[in-house]
C-alpha atoms as a PDB file:
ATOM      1  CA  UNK A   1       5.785  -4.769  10.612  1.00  0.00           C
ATOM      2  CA  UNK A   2       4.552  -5.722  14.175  1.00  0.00           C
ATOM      3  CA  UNK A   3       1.034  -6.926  14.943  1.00  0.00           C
ATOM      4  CA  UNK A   4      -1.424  -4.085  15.663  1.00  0.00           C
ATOM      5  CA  UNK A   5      -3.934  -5.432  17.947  1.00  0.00           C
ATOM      6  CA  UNK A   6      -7.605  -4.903  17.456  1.00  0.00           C
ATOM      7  CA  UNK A   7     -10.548  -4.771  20.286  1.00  0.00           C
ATOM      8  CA  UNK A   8     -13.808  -5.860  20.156  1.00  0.00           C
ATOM      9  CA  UNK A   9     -15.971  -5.643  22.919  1.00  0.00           C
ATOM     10  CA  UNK A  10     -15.325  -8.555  24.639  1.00  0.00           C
ATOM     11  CA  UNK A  11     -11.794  -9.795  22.806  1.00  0.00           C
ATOM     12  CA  UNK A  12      -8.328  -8.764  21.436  1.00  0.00           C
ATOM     13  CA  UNK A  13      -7.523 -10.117  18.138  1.00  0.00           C
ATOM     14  CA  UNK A  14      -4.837  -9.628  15.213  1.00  0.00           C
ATOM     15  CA  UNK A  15      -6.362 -11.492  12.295  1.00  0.00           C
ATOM     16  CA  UNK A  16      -4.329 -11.195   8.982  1.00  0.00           C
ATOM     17  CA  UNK A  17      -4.742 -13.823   6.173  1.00  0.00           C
ATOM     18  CA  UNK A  18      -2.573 -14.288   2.735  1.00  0.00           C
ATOM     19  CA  UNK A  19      -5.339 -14.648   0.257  1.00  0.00           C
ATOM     20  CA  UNK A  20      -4.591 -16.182  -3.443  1.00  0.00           C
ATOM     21  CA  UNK A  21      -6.855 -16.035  -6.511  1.00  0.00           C
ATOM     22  CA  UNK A  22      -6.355 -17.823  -9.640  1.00  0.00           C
ATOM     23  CA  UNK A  23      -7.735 -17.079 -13.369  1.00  0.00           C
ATOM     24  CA  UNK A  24      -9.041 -20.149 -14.708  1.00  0.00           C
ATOM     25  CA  UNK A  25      -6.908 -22.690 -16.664  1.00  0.00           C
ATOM     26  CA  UNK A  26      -4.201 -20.072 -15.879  1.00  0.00           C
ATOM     27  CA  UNK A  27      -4.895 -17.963 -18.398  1.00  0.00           C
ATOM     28  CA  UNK A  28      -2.621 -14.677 -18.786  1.00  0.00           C
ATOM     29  CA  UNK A  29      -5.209 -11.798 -18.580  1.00  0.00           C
ATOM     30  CA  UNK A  30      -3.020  -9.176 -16.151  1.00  0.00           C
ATOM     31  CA  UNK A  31      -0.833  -7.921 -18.970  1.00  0.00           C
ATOM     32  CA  UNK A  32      -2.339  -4.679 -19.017  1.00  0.00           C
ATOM     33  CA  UNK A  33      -1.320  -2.353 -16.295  1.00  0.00           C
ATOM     34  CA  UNK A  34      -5.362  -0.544 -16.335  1.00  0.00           C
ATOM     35  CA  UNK A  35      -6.467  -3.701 -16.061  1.00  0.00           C
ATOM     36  CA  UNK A  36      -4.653  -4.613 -12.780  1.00  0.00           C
ATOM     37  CA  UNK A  37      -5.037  -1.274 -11.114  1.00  0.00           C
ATOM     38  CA  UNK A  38      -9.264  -1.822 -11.788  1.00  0.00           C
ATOM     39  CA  UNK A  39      -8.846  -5.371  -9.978  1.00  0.00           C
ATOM     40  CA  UNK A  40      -6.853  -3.466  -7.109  1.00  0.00           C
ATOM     41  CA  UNK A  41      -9.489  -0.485  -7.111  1.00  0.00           C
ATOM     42  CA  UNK A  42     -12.523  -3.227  -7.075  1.00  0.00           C
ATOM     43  CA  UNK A  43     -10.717  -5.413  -4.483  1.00  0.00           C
ATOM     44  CA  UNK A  44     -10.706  -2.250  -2.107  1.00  0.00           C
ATOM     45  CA  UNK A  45     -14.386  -0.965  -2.638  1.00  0.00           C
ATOM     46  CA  UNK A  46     -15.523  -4.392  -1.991  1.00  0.00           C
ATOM     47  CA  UNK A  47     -13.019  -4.896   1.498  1.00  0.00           C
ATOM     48  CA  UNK A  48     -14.170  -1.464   2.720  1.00  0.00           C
ATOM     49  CA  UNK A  49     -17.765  -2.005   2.546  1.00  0.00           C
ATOM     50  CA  UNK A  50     -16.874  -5.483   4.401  1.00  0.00           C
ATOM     51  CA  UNK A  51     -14.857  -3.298   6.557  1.00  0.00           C
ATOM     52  CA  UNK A  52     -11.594  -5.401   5.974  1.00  0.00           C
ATOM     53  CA  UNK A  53      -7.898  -3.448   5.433  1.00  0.00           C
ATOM     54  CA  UNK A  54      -6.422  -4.492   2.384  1.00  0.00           C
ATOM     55  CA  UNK A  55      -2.614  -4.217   3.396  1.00  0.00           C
ATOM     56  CA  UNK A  56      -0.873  -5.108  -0.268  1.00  0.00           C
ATOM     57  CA  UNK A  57      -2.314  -6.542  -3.083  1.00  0.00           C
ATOM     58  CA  UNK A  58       0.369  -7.640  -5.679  1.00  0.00           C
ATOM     59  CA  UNK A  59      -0.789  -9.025  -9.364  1.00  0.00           C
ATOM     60  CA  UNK A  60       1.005 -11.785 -11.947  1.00  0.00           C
ATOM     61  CA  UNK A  61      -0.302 -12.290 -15.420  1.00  0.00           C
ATOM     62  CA  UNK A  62      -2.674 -15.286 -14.396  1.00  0.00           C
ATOM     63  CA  UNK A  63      -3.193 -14.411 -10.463  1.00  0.00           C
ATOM     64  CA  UNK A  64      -3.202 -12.228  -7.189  1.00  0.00           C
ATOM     65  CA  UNK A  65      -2.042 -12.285  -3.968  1.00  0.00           C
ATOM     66  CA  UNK A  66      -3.460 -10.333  -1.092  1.00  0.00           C
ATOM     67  CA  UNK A  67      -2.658  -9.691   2.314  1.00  0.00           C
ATOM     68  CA  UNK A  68      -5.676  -8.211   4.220  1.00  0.00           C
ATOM     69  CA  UNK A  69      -6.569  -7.931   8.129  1.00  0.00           C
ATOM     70  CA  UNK A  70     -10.328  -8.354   9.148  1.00  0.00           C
ATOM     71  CA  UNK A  71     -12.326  -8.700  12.641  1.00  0.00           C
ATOM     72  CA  UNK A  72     -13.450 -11.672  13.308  1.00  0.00           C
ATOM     73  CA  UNK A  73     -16.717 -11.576  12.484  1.00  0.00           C
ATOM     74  CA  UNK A  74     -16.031 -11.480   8.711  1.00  0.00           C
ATOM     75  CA  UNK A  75     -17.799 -14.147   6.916  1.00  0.00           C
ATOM     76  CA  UNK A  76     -14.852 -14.995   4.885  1.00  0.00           C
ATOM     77  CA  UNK A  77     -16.651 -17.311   2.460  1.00  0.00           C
ATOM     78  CA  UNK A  78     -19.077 -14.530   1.719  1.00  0.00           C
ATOM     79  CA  UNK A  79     -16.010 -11.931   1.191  1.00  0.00           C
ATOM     80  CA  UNK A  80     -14.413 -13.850  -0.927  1.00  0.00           C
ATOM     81  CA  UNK A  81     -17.636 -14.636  -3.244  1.00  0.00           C
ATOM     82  CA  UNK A  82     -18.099 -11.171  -4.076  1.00  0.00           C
ATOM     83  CA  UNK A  83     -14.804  -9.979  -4.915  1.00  0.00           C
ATOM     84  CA  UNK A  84     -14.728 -13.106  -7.377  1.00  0.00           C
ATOM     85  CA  UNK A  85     -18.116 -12.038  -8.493  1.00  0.00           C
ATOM     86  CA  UNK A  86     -18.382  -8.445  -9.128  1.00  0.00           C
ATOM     87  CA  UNK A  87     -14.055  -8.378 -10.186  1.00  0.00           C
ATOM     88  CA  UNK A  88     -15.449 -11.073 -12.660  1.00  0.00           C
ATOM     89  CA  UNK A  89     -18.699  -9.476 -14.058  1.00  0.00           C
ATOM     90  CA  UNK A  90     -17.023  -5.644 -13.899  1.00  0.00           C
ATOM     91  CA  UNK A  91     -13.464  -6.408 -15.172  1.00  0.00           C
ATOM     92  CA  UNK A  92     -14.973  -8.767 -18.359  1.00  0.00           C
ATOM     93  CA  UNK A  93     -17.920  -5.835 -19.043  1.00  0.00           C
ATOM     94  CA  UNK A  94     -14.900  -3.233 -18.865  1.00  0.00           C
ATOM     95  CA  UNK A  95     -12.391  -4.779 -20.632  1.00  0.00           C
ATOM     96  CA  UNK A  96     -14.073  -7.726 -23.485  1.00  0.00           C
ATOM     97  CA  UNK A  97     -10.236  -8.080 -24.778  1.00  0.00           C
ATOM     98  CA  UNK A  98     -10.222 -10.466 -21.460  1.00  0.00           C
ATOM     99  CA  UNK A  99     -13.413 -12.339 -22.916  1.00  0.00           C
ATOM    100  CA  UNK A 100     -11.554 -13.659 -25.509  1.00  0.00           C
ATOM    101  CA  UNK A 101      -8.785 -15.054 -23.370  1.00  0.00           C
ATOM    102  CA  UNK A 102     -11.414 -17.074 -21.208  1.00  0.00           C
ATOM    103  CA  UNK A 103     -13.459 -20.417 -21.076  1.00  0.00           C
ATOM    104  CA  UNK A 104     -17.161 -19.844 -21.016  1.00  0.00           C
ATOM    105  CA  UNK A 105     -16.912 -16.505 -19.469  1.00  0.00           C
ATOM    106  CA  UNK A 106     -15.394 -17.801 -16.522  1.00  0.00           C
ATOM    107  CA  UNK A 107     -12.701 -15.367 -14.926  1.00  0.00           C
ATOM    108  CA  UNK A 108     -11.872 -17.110 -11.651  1.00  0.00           C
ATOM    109  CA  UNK A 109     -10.816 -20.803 -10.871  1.00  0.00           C
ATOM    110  CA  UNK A 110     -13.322 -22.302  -8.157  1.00  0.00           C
ATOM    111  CA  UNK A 111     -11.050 -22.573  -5.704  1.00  0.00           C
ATOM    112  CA  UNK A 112      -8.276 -20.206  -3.603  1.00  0.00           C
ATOM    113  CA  UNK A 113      -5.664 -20.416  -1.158  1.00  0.00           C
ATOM    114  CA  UNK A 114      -6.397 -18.372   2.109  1.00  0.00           C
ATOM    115  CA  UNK A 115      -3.903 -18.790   5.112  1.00  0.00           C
ATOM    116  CA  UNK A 116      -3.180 -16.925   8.131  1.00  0.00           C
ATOM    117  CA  UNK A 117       0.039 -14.953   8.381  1.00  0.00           C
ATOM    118  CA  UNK A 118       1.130 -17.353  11.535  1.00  0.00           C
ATOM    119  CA  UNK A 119       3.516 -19.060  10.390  1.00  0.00           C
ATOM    120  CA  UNK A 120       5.835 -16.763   8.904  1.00  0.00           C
ATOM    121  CA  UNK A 121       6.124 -12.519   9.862  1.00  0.00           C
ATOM    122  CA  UNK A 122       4.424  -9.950   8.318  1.00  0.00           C
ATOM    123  CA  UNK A 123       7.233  -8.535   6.891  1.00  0.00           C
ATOM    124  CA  UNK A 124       8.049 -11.582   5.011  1.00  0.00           C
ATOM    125  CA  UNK A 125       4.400 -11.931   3.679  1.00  0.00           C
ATOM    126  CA  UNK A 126       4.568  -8.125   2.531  1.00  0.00           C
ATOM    127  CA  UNK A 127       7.940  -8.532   0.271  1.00  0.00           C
ATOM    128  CA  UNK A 128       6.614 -11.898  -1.291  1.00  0.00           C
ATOM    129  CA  UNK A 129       3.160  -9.668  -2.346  1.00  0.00           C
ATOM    130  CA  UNK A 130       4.980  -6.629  -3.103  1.00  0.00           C
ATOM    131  CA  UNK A 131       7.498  -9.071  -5.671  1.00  0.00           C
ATOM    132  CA  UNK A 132       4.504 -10.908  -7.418  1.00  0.00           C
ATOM    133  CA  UNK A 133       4.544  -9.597 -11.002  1.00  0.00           C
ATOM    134  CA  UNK A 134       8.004  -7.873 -10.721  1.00  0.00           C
ATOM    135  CA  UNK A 135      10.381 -10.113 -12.833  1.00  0.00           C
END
């Protein structure tokens, strides 16, 4: 996969970052294949109306991985508050088998891993995704 540049007005960019969530304490709530594909459909309501391209989103019992591409006005913080927040509040109202599995109603550890795709190619990034959950 090669770098597709973007254009603002004034600037050229190609910003893609490797996002990771965690549940909290680790706890195995992506066994259930309706379950994952709701977290995947949420993710991607919530990156369109932040106008951000999810490229691959790939989903292990107690996390996700996602590769996504934004401009760089995206106030990542901010992005990555609501999907915790509404894939929290939506997936535990839709779903209360996943209540049981968590602390206090808490879905999502506080913190995540976000990196830029830099260091290694695109290509590499996509297979790693595309192999989370596949055992």
């Amino acid at each position: 996969m090669r770098y597709k540049l973007d254009r603002g007005s004034h600037s050229v960019y190609a910003l893609y970052y490797h996002y990771v969530q965690v549940v909290k304490y680790r706890r195995k709530i992506f066994d259930n294949e309706k379950i994952i594909e709701y977290l995947k459909s949420l993710i991607k309501e919530i990156s369109d109306n932040f106008k951000v391209e999810v490229i691959d989103i790939g989903v292990d019992k107690d996390h996700f991985h996602m590769l996504f591409k934004a401009k760089p006005t995206l106030n990542i913080p901010k992005y990555i508050n609501t999907i915790k927040t509404i894939t929290s509040r939506e997936i535990q109202k839709n779903f209360p088998e996943v209540k049981e599995k968590l602390w206090k109603g808490h879905l999502w550890a506080s913190s995540y891993f976000l990196a830029t795709s830099g260091q290694v190619t695109l290509e590499v990034l996509k297979k790693y995704v595309e192999s989370q959950g596949k055992e």
